[in-house]
C-alpha atoms as a PDB file:
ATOM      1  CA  UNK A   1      -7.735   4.664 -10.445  1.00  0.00           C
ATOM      2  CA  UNK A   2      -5.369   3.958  -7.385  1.00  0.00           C
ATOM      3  CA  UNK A   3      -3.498   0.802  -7.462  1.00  0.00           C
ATOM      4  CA  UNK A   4      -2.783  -1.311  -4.161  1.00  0.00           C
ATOM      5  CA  UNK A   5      -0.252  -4.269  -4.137  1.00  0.00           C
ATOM      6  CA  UNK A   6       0.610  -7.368  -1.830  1.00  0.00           C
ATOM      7  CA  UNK A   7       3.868  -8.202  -2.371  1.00  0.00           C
ATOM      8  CA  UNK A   8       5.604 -11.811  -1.312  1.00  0.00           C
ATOM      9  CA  UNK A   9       7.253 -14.874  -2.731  1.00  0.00           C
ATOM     10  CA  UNK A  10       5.187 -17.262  -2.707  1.00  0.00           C
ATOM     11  CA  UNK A  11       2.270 -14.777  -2.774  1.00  0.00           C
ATOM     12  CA  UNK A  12      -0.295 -17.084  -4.425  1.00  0.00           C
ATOM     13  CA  UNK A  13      -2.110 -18.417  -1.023  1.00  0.00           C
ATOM     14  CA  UNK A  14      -2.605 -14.586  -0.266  1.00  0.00           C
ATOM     15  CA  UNK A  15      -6.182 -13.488   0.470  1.00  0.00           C
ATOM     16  CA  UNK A  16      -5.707  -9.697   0.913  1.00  0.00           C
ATOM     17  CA  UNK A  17      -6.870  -8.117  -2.670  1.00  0.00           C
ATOM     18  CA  UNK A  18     -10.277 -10.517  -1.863  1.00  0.00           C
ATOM     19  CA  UNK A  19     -10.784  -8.190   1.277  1.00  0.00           C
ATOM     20  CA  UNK A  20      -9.499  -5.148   0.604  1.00  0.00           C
ATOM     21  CA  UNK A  21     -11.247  -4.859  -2.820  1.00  0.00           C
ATOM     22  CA  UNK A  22     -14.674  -6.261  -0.710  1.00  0.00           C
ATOM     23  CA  UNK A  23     -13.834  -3.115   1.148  1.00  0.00           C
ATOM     24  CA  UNK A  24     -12.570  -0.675  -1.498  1.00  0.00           C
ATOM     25  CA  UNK A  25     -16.363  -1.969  -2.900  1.00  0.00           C
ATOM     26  CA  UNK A  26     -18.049  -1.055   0.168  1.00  0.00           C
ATOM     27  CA  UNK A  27     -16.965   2.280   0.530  1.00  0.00           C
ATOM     28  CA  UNK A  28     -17.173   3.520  -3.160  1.00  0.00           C
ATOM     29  CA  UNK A  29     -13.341   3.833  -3.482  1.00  0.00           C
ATOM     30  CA  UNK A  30     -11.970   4.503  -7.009  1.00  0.00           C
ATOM     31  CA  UNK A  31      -9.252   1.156  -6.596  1.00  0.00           C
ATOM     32  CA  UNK A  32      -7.712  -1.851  -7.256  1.00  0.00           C
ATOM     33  CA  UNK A  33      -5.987  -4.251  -5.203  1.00  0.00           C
ATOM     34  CA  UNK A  34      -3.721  -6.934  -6.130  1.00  0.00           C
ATOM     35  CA  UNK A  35      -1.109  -9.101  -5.757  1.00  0.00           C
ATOM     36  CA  UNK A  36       2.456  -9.672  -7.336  1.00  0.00           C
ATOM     37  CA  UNK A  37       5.271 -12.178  -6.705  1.00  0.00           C
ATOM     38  CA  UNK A  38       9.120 -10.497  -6.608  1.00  0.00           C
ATOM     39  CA  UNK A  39      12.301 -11.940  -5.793  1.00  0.00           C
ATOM     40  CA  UNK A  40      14.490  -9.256  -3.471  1.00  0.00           C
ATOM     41  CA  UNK A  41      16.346  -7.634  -7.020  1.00  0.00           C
ATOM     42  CA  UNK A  42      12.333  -6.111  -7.620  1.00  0.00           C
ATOM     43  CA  UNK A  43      12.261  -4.441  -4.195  1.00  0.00           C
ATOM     44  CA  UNK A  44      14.250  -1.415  -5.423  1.00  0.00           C
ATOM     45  CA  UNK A  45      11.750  -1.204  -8.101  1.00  0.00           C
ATOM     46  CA  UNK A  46       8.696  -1.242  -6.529  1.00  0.00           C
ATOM     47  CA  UNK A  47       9.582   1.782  -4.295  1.00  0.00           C
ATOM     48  CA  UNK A  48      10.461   3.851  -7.057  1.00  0.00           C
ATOM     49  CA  UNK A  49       6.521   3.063  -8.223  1.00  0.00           C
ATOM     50  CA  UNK A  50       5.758   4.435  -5.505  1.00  0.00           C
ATOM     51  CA  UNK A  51       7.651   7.576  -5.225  1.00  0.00           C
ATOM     52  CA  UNK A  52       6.181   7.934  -8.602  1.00  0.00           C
ATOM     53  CA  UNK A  53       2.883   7.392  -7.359  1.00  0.00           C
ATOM     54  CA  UNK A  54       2.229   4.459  -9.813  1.00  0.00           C
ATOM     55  CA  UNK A  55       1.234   2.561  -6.474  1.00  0.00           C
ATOM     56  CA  UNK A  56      -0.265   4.253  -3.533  1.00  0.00           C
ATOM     57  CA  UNK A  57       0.204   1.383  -1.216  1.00  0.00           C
ATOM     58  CA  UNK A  58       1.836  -1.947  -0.719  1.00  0.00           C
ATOM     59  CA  UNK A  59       1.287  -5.081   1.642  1.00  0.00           C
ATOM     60  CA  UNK A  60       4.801  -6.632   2.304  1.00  0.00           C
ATOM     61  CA  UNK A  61       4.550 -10.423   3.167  1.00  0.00           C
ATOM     62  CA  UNK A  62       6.940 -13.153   3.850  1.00  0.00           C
ATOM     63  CA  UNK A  63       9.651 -13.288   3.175  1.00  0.00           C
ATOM     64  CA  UNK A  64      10.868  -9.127   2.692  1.00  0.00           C
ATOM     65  CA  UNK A  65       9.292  -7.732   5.987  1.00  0.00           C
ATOM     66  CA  UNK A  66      12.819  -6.582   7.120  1.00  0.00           C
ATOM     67  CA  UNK A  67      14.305  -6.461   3.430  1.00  0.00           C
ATOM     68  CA  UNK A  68      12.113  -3.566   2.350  1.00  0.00           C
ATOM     69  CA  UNK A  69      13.140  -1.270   5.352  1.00  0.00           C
ATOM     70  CA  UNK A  70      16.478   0.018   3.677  1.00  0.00           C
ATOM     71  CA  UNK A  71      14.670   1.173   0.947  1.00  0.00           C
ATOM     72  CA  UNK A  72      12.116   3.149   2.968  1.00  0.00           C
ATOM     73  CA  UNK A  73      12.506   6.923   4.356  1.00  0.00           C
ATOM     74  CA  UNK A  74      10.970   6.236   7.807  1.00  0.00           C
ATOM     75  CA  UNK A  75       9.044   3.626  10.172  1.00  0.00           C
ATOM     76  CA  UNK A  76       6.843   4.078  12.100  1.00  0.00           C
ATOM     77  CA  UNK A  77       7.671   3.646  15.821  1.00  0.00           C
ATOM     78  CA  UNK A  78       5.943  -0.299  15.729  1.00  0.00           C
ATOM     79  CA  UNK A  79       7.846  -1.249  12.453  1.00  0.00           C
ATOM     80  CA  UNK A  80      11.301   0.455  14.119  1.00  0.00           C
ATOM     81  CA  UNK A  81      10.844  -2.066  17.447  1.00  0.00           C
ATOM     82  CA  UNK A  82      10.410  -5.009  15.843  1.00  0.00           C
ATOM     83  CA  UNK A  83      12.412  -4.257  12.236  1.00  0.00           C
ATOM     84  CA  UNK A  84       9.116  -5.535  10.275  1.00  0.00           C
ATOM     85  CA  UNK A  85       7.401  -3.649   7.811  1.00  0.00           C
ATOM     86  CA  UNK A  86       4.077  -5.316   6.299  1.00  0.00           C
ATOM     87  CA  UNK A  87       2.176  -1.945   5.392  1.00  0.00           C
ATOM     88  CA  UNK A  88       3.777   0.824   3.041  1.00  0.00           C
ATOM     89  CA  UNK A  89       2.108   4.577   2.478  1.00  0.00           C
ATOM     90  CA  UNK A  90       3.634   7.646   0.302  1.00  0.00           C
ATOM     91  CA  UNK A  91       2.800  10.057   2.757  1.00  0.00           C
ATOM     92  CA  UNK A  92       1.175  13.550   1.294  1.00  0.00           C
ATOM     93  CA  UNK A  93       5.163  14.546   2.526  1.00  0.00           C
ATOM     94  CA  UNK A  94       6.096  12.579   0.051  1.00  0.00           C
ATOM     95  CA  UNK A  95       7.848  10.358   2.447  1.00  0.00           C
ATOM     96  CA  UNK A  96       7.765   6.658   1.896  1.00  0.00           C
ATOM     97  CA  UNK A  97       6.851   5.168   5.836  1.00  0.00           C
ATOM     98  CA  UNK A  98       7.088   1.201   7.004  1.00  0.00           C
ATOM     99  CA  UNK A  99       4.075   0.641   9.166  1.00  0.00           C
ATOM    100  CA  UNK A 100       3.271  -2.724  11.064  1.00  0.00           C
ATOM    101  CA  UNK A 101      -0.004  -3.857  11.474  1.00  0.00           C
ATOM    102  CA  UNK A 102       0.464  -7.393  12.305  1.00  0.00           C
ATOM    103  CA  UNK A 103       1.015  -6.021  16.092  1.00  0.00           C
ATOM    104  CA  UNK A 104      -2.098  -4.923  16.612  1.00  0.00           C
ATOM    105  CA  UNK A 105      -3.862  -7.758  14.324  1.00  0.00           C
ATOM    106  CA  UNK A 106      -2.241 -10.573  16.635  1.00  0.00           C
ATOM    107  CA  UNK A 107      -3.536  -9.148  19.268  1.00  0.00           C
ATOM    108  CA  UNK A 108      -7.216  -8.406  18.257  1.00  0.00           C
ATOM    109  CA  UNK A 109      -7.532 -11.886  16.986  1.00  0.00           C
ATOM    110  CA  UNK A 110      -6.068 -13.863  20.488  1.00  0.00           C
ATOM    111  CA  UNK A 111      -8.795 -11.049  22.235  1.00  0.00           C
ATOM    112  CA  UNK A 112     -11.266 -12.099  20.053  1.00  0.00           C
ATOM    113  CA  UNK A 113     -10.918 -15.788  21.110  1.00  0.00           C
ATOM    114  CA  UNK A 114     -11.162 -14.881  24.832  1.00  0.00           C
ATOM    115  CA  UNK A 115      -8.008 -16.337  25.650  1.00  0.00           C
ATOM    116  CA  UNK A 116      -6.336 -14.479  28.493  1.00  0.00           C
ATOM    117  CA  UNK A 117      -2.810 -14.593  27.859  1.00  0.00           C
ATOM    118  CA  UNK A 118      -1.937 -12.856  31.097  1.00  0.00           C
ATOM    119  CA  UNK A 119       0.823 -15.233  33.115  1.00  0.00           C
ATOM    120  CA  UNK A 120       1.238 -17.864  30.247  1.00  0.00           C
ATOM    121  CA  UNK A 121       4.190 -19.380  28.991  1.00  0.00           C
ATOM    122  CA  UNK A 122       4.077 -19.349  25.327  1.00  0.00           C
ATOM    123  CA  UNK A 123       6.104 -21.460  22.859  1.00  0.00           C
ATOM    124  CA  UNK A 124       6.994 -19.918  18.850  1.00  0.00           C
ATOM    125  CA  UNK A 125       7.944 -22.024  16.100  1.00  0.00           C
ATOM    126  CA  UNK A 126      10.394 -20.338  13.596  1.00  0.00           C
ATOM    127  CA  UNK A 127      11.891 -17.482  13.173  1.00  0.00           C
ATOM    128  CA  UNK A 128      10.317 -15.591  10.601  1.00  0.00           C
ATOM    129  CA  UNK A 129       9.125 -11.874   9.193  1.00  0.00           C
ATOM    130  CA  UNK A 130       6.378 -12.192  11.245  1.00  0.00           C
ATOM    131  CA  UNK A 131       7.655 -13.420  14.893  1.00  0.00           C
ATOM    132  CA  UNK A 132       8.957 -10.174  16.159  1.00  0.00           C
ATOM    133  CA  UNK A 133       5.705  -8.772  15.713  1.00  0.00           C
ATOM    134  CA  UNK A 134       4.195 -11.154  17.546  1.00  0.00           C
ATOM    135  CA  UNK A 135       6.789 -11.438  20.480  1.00  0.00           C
ATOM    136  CA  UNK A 136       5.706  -7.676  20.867  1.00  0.00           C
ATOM    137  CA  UNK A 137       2.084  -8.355  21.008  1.00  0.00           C
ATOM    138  CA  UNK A 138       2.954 -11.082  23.074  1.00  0.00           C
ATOM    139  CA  UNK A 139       4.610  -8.896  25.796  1.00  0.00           C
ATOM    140  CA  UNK A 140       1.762  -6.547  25.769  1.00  0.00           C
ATOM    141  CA  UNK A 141      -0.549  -8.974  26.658  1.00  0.00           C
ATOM    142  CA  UNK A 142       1.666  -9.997  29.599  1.00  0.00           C
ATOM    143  CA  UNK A 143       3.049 -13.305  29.198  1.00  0.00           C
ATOM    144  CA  UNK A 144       4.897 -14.832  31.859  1.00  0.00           C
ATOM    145  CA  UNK A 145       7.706 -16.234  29.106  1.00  0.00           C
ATOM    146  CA  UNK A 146       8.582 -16.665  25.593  1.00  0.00           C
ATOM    147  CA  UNK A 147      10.637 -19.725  24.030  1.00  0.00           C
ATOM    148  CA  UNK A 148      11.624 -19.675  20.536  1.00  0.00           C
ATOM    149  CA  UNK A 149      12.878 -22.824  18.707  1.00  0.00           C
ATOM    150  CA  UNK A 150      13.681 -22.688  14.729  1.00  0.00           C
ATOM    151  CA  UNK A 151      15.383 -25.630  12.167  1.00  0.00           C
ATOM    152  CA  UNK A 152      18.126 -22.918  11.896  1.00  0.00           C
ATOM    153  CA  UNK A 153      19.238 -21.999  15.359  1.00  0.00           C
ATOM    154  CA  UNK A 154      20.792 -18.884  14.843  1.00  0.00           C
ATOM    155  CA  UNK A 155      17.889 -17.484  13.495  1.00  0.00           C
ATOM    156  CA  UNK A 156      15.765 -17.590  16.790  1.00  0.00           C
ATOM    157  CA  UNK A 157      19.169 -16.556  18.104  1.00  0.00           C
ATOM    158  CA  UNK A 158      19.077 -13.101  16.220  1.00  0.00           C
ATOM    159  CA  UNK A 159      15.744 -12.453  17.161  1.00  0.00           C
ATOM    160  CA  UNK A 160      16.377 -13.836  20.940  1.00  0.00           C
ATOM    161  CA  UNK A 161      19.178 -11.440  20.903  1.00  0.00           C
ATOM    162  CA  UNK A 162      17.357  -8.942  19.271  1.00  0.00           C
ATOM    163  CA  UNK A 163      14.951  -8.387  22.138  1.00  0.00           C
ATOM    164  CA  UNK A 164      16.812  -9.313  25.139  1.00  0.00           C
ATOM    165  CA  UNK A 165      19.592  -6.676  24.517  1.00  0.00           C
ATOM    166  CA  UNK A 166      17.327  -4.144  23.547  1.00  0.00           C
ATOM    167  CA  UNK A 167      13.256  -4.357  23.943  1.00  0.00           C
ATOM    168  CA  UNK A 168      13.596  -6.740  27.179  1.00  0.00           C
ATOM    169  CA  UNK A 169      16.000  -4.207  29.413  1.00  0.00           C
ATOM    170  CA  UNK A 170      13.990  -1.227  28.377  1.00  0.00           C
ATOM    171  CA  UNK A 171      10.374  -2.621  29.206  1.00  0.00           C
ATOM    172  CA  UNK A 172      11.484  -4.991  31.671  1.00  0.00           C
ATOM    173  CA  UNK A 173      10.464  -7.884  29.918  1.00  0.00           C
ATOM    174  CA  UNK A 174      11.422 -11.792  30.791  1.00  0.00           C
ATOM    175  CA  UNK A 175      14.276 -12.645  28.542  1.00  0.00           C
ATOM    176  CA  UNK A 176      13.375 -14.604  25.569  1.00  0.00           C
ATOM    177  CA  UNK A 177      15.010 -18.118  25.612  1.00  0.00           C
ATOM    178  CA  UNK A 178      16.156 -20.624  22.554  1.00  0.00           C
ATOM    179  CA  UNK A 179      15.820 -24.029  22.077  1.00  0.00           C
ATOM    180  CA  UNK A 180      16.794 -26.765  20.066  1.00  0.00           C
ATOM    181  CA  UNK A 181      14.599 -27.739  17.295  1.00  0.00           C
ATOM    182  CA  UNK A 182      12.469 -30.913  18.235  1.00  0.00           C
ATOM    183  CA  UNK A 183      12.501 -30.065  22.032  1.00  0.00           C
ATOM    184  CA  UNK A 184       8.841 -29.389  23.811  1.00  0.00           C
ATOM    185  CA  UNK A 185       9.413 -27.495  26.975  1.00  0.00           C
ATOM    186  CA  UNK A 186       6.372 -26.810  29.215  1.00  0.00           C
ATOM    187  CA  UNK A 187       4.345 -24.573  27.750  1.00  0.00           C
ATOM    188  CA  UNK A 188       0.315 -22.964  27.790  1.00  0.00           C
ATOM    189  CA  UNK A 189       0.841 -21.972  23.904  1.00  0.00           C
ATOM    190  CA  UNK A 190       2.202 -22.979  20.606  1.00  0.00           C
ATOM    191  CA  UNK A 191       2.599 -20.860  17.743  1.00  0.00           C
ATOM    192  CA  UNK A 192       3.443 -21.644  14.460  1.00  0.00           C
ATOM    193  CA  UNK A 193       4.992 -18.702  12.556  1.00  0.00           C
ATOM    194  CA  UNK A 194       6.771 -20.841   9.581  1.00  0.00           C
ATOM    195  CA  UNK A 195       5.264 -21.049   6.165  1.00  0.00           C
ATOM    196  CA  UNK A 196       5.381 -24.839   6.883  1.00  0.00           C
ATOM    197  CA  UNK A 197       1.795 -25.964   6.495  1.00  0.00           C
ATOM    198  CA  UNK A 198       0.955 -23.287   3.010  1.00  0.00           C
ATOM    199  CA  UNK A 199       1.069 -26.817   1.196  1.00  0.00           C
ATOM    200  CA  UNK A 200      -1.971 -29.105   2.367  1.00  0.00           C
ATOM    201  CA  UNK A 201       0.944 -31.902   2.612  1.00  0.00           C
ATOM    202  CA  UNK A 202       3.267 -29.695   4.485  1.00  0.00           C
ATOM    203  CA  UNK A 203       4.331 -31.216   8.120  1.00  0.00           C
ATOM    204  CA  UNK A 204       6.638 -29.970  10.903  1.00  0.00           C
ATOM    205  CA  UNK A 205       7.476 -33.085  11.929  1.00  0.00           C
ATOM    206  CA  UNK A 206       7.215 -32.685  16.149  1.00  0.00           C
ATOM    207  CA  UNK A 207       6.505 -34.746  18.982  1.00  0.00           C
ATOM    208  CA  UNK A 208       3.611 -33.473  20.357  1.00  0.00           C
ATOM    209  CA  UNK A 209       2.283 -36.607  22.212  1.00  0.00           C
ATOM    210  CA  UNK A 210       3.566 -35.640  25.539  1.00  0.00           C
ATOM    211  CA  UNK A 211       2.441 -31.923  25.520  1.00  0.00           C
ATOM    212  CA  UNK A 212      -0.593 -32.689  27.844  1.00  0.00           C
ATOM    213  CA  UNK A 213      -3.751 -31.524  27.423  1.00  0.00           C
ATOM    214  CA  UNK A 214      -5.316 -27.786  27.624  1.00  0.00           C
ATOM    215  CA  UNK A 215      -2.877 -26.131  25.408  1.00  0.00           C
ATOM    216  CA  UNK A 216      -3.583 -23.731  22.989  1.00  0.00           C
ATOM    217  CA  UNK A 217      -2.550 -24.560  19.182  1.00  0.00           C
ATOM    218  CA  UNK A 218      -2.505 -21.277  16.782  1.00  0.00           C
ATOM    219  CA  UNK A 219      -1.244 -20.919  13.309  1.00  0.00           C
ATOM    220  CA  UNK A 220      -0.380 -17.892  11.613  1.00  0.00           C
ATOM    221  CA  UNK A 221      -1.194 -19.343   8.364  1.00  0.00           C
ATOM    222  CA  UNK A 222      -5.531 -18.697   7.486  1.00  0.00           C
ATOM    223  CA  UNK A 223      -5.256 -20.694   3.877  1.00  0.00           C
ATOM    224  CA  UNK A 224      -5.532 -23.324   3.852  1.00  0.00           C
ATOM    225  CA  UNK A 225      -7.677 -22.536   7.284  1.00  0.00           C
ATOM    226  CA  UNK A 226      -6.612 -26.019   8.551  1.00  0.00           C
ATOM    227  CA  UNK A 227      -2.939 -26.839   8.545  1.00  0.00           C
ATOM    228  CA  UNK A 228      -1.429 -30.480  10.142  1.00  0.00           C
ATOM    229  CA  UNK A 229      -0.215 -28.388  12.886  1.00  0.00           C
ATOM    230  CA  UNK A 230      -3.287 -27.409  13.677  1.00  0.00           C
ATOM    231  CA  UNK A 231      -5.008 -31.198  13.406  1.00  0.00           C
ATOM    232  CA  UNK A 232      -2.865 -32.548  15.448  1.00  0.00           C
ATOM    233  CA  UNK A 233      -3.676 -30.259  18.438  1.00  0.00           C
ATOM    234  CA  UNK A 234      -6.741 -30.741  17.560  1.00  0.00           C
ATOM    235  CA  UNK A 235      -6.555 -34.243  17.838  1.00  0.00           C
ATOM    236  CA  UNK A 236      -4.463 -34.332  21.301  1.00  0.00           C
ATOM    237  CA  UNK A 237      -8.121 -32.365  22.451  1.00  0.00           C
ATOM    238  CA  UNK A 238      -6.119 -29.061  22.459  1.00  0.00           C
ATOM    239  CA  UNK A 239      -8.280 -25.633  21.751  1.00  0.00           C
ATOM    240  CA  UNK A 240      -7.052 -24.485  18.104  1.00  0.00           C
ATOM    241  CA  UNK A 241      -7.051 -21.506  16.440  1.00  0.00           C
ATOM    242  CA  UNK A 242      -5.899 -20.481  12.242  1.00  0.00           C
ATOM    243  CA  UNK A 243      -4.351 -16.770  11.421  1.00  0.00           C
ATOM    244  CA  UNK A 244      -7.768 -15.592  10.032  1.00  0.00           C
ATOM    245  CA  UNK A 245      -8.242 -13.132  12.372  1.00  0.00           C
ATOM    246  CA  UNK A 246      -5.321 -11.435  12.604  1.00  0.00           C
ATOM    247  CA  UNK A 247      -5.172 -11.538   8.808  1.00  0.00           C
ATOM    248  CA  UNK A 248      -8.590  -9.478   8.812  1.00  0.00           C
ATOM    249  CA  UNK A 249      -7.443  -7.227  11.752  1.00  0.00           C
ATOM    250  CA  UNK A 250      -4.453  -6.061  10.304  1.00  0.00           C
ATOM    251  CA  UNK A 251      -5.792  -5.653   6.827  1.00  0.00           C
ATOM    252  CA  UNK A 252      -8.516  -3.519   8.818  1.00  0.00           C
ATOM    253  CA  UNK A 253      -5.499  -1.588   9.872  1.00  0.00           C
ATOM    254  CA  UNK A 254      -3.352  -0.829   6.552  1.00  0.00           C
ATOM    255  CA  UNK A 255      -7.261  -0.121   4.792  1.00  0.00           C
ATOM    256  CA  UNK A 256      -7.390   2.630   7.170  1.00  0.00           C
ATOM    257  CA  UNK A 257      -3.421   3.663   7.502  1.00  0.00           C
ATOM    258  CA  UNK A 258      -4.375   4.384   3.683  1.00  0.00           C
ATOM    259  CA  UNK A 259      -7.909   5.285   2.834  1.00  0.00           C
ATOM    260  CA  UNK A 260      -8.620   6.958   6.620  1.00  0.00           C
ATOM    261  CA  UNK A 261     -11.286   4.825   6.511  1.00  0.00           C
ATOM    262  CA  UNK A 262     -12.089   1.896   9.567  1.00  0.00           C
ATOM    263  CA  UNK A 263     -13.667  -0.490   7.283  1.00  0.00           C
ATOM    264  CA  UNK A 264     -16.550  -3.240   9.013  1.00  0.00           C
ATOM    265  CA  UNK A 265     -15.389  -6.364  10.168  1.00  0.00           C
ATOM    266  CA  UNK A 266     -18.547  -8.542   9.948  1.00  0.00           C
ATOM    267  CA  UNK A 267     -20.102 -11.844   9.635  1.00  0.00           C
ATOM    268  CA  UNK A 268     -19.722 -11.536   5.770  1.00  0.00           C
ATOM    269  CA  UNK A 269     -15.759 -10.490   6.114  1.00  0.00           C
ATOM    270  CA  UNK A 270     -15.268 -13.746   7.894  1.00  0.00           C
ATOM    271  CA  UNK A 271     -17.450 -15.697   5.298  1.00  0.00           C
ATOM    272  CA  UNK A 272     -15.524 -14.581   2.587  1.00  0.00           C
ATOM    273  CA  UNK A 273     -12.148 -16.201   3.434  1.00  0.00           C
ATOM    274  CA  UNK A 274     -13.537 -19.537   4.081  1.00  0.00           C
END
C-alpha cells in the first residue's frame, strides 16, 4: 500500500489526510495518508524515504516550505519563483521535484468568492512559507499594490526584496512595499498569512477600528474556520473569508500531481472540514 505524508511542526490542526484519504476512498486507490510532526534535523530523513520509495508523496507545511528545497533534485518552475515547496513527487525518473500548489489554490478560492481583485490594493500580514505564493497569485490576478508588514521586519524585507529585485522587473510588477508592524495603510484587502489565530485564544493584536468599511478580511488558516482576525472584520461589517478553499484547491492539485487523477470538489468535500 502507498503511503502519503503531511509534514509540519505544529501539524496537529492539519486537515489534509481527512481529504485526501476521502479521495484516495473515492477513487479505489490502494493508500494511506497521514500526518507527522518533524523538527528541521528529520528533513534529511524523510527524503531518503522517499528515494527509497517508503513514501510516494509528501505535503510540506509551515514552517519547512523553503527548508526542504536543498534537499530536493528539482522544482518545478512555480516552487523555483517563489522558493516554496508544499507538494513533493519521486518522479518515475527517479527525481525527487518541489511542486507548489498553494498558487493555484489561492487563486481558485478568491475566484470562487467572486471577488475581483483586478486594481485593488491588498495588505499581507507576516511573512511566512506561504506569502510568496500568494504575492504570486496576487500579481496574476492584477492587483494594483501589495504591502507587507511582519513583527520581524526584516522578514517582509527578504521577501519585499525578494520580488522587487527579481519577479517585479521581469513581469513588470508594482514594487512590493514594507511597513511597520501595527501601521494600517489604505487598503481593499487584508490577509493574514501568520499561524497567529491556530489557537482559538490566539490574537494579533491590531487596530482595525479605523480601516473603514467594505474591506475584505481573509485568513489563510481553515481550522479553526473562525479565527479573531476574522471576527473582528466581521464585526467592523467587513466581507470575510477562512483558508478552506484554497486548502481544498491545492490538495485537489498535489492528489492529481500524484495519482493523475482530478479528484471532485463537491458539496460533501466542503462538509467534511467543517
Amino acid at each position: 500500500m502507498n503511503k502519503y505524508l503531511v509534514i509540519g511542526n505544529p501539524i496537529e490542526h492539519s486537515l489534509s489526510p481527512l481529504i485526501h484519504n476521502y479521495w484516495i476512498k473515492k477513487n479505489n486507490i490502494k493508500a494511506i495518508y497521514d500526518k507527522k510532526k518533524l523538527s528541521g534535523d528529520d528533513l534529511k530523513d524523510i527524503i531518503i524515504k522517499i528515494r527509497d520509495k517508503n513514501i510516494n508523496g509528501v505535503n510540506v507545511t509551515v514552517p519547512f516550505k523553503k527548508e526542504i528545497i536543498p534537499y530536493l533534485d528539482k522544482l518545478t518552475l512555480d516552487a523555483e519563483a517563489t522558493q516554496s515547496v508544499n507538494t513533493i513527487l519521486l518522479t518515475t525518473g527517479g527525481k525527487i521535484v518541489g511542486h507548489n500548489t498553494d498558487i493555484g489554490g489561492f487563486e481558485n478560492a478568491i475566484k470562487d468568492t467572486g471577488y475581483n481583485l483586478s486594481g485593488k490594493k491588498i495588505l499581507i500580514l507576516g511573512s511566512g512559507g506561504v506569502t510568496a505564493s500568494i504575492i504570486f497569485a496576487l500579481y496574476n490576478m492584477k492587483v494594483s499594490s501589495i504591502t507587507l508588514t511582519n513583527r520581524t521586519k526584516t522578514k517582509a524585507e527578504y521577501l519585499q526584496n525578494f520580488f522587487n529585485s527579481i519577479a517585479a522587473k521581469k513581469n513588470g510588477w508594482n514594487e512590493i512595499k514594507v511597513v511597520e508592524w501595527g501601521e494600517m495603510p489604505e487598503f481593499d484587502m487584508i490577509i493574514n498569512t501568520t499561524s497567529v489565530g491556530l489557537n482559538n485564544d490566539d490574537n494579533l493584536n491590531l487596530d482595525f477600528s479605523k480601516i473603514g468599511k467594505n474591506k475584505f478580511f481573509y485568513d489563510v488558516i481553515y481550522n479553526p474556520k473562525e479565527t479573531n482576525f476574522l471576527r473582528q472584520g466581521k464585526d467592523l461589517g467587513n466581507k470575510t473569508e477562512n483558508g478552506k478553499k484554497m486548502f481544498i484547491f491545492q490538495a485537489a492539485e498535489a492528489f492529481k500531481i500524484w495519482h493523475n487523477i482530478q479528484p471532485e470538489i463537491n458539496e460533501e468535500v466542503n462538509n467534511l472540514l467543517d
